[in-house]
N, C-alpha and C. Protein backbone atom coordinates (compact mmCIF):
# COMPACT_ATOMS: atom_id res chain seq x y z
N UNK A 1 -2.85 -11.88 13.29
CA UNK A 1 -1.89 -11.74 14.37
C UNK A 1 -1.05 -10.50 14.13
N UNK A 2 -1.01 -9.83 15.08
CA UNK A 2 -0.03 -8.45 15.20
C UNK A 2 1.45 -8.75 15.98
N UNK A 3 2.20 -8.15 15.41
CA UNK A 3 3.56 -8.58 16.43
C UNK A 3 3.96 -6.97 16.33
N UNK A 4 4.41 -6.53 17.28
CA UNK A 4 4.77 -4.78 17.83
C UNK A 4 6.43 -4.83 18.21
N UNK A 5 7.36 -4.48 17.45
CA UNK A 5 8.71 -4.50 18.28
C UNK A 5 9.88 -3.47 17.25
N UNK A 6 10.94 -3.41 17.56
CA UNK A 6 11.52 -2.85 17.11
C UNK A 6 11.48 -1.49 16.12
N UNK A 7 10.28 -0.70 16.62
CA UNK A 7 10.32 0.14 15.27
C UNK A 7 9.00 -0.09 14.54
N UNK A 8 8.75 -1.39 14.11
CA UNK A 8 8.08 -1.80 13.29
C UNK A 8 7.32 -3.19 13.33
N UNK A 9 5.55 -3.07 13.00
CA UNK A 9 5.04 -3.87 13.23
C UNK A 9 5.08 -4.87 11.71
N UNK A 10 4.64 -5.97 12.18
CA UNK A 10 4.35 -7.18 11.46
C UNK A 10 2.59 -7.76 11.50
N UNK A 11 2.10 -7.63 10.51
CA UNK A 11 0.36 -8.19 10.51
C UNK A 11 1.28 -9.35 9.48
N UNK A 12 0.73 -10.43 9.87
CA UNK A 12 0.69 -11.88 9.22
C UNK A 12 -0.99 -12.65 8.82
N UNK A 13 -0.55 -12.90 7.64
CA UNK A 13 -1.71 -13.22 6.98
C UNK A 13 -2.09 -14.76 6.10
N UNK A 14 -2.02 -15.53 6.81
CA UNK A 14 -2.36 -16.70 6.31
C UNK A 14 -1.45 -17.76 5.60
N UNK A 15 -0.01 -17.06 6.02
CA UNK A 15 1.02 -17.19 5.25
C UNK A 15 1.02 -16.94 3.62
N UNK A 16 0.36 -16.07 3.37
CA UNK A 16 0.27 -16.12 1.76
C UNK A 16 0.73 -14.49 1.68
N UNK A 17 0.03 -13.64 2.51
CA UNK A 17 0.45 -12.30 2.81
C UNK A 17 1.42 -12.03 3.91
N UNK A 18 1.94 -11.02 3.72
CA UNK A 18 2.69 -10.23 5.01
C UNK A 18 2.47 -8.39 4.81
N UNK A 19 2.60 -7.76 5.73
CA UNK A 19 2.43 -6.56 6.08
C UNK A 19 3.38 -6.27 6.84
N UNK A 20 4.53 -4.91 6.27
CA UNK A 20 5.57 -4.80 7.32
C UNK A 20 5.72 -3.51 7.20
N UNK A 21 5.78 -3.18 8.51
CA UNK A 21 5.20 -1.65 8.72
C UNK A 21 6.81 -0.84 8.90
N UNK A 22 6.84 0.13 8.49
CA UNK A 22 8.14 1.05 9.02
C UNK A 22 7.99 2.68 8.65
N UNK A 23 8.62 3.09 9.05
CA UNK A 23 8.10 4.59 9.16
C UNK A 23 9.55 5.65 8.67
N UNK A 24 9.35 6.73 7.58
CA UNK A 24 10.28 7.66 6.96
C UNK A 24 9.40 8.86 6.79
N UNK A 25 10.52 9.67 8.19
CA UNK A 25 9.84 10.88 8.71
C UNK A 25 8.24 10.82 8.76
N UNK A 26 7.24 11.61 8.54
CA UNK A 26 6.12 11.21 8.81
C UNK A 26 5.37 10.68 7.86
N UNK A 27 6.40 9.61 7.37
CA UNK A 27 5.48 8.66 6.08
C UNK A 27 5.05 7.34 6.83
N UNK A 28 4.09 7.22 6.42
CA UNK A 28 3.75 5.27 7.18
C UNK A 28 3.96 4.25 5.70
N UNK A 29 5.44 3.59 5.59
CA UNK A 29 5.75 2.50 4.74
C UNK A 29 4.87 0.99 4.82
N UNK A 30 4.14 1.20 4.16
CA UNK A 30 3.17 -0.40 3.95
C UNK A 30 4.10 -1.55 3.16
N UNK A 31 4.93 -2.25 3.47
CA UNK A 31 5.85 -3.27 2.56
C UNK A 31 4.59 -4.47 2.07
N UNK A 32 4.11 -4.95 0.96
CA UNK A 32 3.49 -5.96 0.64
C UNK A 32 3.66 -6.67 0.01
N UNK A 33 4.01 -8.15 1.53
CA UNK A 33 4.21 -9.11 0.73
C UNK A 33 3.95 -10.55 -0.02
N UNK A 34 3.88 -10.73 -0.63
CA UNK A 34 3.22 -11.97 -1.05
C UNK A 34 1.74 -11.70 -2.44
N UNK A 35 0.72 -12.52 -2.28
CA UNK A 35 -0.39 -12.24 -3.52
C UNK A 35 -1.47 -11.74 -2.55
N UNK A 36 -2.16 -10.50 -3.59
CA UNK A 36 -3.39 -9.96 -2.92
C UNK A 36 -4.34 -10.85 -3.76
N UNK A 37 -5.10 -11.41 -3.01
CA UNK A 37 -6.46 -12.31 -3.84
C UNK A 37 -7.50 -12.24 -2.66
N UNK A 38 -8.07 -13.37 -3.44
CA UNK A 38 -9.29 -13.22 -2.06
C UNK A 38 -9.03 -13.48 -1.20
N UNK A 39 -8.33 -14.19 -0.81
CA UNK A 39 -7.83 -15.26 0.35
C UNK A 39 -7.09 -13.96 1.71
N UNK A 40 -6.43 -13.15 0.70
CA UNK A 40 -6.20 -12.20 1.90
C UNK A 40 -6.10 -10.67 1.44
N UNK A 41 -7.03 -10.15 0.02
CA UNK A 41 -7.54 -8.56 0.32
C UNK A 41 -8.22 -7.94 1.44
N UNK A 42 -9.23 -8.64 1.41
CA UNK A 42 -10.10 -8.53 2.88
C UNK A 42 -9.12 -7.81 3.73
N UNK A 43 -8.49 -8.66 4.48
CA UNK A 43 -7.93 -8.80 5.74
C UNK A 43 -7.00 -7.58 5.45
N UNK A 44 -5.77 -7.26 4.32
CA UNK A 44 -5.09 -6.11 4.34
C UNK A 44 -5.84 -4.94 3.80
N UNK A 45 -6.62 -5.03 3.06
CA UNK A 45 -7.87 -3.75 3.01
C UNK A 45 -8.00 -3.46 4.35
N UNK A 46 -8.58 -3.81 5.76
CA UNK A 46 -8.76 -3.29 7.02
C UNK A 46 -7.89 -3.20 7.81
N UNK A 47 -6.52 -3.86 7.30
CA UNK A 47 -5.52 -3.14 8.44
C UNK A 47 -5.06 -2.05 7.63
N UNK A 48 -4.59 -1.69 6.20
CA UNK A 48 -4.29 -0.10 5.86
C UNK A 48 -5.43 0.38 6.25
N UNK A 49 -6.93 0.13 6.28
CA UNK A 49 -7.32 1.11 6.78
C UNK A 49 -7.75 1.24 8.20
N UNK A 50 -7.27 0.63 8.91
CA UNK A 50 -7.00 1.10 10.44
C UNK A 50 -5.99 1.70 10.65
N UNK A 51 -4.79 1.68 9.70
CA UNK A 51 -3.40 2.13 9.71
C UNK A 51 -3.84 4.03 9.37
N UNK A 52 -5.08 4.24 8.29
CA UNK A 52 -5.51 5.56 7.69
C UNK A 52 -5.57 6.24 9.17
N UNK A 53 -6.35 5.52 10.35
CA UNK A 53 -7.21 6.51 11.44
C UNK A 53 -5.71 7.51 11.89
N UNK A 54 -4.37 6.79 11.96
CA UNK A 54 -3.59 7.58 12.30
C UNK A 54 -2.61 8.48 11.69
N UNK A 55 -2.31 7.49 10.56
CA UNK A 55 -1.33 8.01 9.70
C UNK A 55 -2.03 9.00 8.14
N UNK A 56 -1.73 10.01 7.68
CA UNK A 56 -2.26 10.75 6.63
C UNK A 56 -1.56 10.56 5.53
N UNK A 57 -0.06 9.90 5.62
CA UNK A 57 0.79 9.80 4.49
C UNK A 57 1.35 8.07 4.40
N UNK A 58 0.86 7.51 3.45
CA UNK A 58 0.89 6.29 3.39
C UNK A 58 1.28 5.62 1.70
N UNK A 59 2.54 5.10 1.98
CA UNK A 59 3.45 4.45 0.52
C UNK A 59 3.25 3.36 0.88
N UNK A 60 2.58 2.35 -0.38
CA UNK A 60 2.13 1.16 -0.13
C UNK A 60 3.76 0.49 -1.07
N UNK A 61 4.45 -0.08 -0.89
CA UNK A 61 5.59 -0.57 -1.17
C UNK A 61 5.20 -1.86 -2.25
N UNK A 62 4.79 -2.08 -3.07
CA UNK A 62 4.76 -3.86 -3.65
C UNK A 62 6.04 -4.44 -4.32
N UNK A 63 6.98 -3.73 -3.69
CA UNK A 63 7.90 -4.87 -4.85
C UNK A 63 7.97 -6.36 -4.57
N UNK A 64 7.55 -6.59 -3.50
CA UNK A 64 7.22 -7.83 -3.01
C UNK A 64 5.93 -8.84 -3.30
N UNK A 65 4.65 -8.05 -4.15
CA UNK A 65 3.61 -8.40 -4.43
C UNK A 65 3.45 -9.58 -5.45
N UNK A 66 3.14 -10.60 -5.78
CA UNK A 66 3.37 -11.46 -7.03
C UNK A 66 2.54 -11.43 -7.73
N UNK A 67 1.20 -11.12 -7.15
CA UNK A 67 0.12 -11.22 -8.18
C UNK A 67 -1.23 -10.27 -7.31
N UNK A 68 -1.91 -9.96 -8.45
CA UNK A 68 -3.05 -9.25 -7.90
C UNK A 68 -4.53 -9.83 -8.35
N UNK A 69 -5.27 -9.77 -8.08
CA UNK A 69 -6.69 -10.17 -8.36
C UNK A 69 -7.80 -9.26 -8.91
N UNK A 70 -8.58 -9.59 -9.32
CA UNK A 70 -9.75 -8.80 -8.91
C UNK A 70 -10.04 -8.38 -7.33
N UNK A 71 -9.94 -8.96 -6.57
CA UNK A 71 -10.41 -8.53 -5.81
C UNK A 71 -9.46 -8.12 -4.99
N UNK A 72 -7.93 -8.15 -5.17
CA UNK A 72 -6.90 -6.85 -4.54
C UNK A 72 -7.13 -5.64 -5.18
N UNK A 73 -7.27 -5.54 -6.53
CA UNK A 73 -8.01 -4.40 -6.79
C UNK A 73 -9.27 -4.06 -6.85
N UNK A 74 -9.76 -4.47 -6.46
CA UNK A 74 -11.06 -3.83 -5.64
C UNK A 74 -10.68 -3.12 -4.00
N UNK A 75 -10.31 -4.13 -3.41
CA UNK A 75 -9.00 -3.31 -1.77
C UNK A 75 -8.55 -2.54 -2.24
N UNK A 76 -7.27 -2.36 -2.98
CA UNK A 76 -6.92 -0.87 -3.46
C UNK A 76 -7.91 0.41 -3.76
N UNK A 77 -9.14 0.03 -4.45
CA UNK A 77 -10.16 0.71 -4.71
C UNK A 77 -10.75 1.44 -3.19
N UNK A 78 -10.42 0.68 -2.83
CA UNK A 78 -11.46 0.90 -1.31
C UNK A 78 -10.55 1.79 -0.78
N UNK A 79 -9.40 1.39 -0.35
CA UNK A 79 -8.21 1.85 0.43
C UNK A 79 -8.10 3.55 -0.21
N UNK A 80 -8.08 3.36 -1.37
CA UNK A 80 -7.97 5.24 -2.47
C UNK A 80 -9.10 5.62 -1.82
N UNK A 81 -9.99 5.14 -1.75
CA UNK A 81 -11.37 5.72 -1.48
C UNK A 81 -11.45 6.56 0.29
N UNK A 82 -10.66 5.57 0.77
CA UNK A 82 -10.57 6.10 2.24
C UNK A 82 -9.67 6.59 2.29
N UNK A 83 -8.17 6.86 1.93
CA UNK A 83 -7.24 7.87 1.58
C UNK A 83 -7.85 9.15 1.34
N UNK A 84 -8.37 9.56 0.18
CA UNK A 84 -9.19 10.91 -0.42
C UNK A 84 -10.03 11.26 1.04
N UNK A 85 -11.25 10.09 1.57
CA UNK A 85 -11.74 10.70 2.25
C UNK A 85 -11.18 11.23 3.56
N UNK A 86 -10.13 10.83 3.97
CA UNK A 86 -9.26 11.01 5.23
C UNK A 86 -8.69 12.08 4.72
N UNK A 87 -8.25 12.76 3.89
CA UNK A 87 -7.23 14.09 3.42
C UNK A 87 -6.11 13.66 3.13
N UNK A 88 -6.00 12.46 3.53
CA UNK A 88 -4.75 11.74 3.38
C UNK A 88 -3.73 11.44 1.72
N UNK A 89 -2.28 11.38 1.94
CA UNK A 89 -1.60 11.03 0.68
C UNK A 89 -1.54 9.79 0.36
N UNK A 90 -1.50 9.03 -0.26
CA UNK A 90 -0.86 7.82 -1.02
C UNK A 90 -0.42 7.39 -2.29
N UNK A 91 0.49 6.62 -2.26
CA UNK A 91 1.49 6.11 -3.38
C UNK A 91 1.62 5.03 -3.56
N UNK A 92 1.86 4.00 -4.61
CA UNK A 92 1.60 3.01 -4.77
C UNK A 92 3.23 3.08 -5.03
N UNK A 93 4.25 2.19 -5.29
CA UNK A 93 5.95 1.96 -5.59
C UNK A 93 6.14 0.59 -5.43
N UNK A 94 7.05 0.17 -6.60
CA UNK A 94 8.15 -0.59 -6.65
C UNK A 94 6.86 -1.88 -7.15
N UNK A 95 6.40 -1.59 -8.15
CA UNK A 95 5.68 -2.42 -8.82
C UNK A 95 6.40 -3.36 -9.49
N UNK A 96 5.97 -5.11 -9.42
CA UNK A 96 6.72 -6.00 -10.30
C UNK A 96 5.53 -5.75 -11.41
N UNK A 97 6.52 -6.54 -12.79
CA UNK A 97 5.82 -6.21 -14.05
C UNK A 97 4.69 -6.67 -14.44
N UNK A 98 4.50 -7.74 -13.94
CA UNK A 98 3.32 -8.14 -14.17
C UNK A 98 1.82 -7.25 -13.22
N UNK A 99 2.64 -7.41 -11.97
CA UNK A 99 1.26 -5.95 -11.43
C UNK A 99 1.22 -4.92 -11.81
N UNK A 100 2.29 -4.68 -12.51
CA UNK A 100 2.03 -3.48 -12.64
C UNK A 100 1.61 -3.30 -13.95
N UNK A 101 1.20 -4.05 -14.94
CA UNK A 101 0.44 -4.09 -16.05
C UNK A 101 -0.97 -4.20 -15.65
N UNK A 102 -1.17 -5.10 -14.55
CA UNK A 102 -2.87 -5.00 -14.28
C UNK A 102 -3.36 -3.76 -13.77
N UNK A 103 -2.27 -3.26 -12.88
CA UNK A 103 -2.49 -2.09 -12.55
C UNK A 103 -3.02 -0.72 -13.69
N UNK A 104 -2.27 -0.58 -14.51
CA UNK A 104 -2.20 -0.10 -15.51
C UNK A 104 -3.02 0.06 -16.35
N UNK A 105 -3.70 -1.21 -16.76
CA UNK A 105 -4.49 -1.83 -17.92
C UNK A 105 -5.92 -1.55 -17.20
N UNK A 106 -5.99 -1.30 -16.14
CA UNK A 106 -7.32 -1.29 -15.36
C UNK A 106 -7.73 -0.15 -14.54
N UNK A 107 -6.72 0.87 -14.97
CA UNK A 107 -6.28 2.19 -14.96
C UNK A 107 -6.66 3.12 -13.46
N UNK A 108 -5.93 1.59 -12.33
CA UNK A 108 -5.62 2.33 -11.07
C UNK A 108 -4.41 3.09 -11.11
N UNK A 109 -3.69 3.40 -11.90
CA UNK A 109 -2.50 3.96 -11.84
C UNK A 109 -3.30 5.40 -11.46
N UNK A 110 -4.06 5.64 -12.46
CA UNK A 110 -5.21 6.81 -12.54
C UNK A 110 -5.42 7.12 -10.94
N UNK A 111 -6.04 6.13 -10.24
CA UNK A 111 -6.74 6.66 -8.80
C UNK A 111 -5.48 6.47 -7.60
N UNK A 112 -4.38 5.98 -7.99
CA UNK A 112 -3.49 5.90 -6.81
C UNK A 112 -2.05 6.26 -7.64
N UNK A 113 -1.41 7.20 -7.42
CA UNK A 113 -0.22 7.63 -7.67
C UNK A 113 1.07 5.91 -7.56
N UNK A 114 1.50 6.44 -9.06
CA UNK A 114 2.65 4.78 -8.98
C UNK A 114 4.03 5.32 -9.17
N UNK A 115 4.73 4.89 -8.34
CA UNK A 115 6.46 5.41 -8.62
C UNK A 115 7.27 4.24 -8.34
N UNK A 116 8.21 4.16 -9.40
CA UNK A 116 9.01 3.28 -9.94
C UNK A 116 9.97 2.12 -8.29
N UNK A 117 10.11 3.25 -7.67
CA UNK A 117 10.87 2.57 -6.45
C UNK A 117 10.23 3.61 -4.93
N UNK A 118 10.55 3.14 -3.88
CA UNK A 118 10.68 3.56 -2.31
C UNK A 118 10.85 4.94 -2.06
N UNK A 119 12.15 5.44 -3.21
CA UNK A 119 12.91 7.07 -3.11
C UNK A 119 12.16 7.70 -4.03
N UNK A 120 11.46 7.03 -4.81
CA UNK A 120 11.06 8.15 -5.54
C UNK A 120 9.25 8.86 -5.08
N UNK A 121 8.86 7.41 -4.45
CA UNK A 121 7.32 7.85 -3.77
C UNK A 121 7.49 8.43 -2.77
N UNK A 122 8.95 8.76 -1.73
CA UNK A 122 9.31 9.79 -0.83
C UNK A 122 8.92 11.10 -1.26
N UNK A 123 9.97 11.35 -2.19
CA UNK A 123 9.93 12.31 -2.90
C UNK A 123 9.24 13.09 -3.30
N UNK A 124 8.21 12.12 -4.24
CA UNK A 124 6.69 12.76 -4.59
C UNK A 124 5.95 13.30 -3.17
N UNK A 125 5.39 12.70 -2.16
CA UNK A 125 4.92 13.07 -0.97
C UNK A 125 5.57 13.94 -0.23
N UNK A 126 6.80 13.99 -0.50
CA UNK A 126 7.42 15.38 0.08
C UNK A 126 7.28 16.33 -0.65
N UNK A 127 7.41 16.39 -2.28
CA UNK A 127 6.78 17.63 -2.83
C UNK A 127 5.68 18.01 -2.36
N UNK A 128 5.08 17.15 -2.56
CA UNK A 128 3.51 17.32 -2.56
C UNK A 128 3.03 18.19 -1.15
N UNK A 129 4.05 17.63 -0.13
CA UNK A 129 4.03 18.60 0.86
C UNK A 129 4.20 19.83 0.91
N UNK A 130 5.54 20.04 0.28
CA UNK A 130 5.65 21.61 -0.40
C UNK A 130 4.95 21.78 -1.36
N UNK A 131 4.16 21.75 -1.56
CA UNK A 131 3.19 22.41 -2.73
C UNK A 131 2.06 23.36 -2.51
């Protein structure tokens, strides 16, 4: 289910996920919330990447994430994969500790840029612009 209003959309996901969309200057903010597993990588793997066809600069937000899977990282995998091929930027931010050890340990930090909070994956993508 899609909900369109204020600014910013809402994809709802099984109640286990949420997706909350908002936009800083021409960044597209991915907020993610809840656990990526099987139950709902799938489903947010194909809306960031329907979100790719338009947007080129995309901060995936997790401070909201609780847990990751194998198979959210495998979606992330996919999602980098269609980022690079689109020309597109992305950033991963605001990792809790425990994801962000799997993250780490399984060395997507490597294929998707990670910054500590929201201002600082701005930042980076705005350099990166000037660069």
């Amino acid at each position: 289910m899609i909900w369109k209003g204020g600014g910013f959309c809402y994809f709802y996901m099984a109640e286990i996920m949420k997706l909350n969309l908002s936009k800083e200057d021409d960044m597209q903010i991915i907020d993610i919330e809840g656990e990526l597993d099987i139950k709902t990588s799938e489903k947010m793997e194909k809306s960031i990447i329907s979100i790719l066809e338009n947007e080129k600069k995309i901060i995936l937000l997790m401070d909201k994430c609780s847990y990751i899977s194998t198979e959210g990282l495998k979606s992330l995998l996919l999602i980098a994969k269609q980022i690079k091929k689109a020309g597109a930027k992305g950033v991963i931010c605001g990792l809790i500790d425990e994801v962000r050890e799997v993250i780490e340990i399984t060395g997507f930090d490597i294929i998707l840029k990670c910054c500590n909070n929201l201002q600082e994956a701005i930042q980076l993508i705005k350099e990166e612009k000037n660069a």
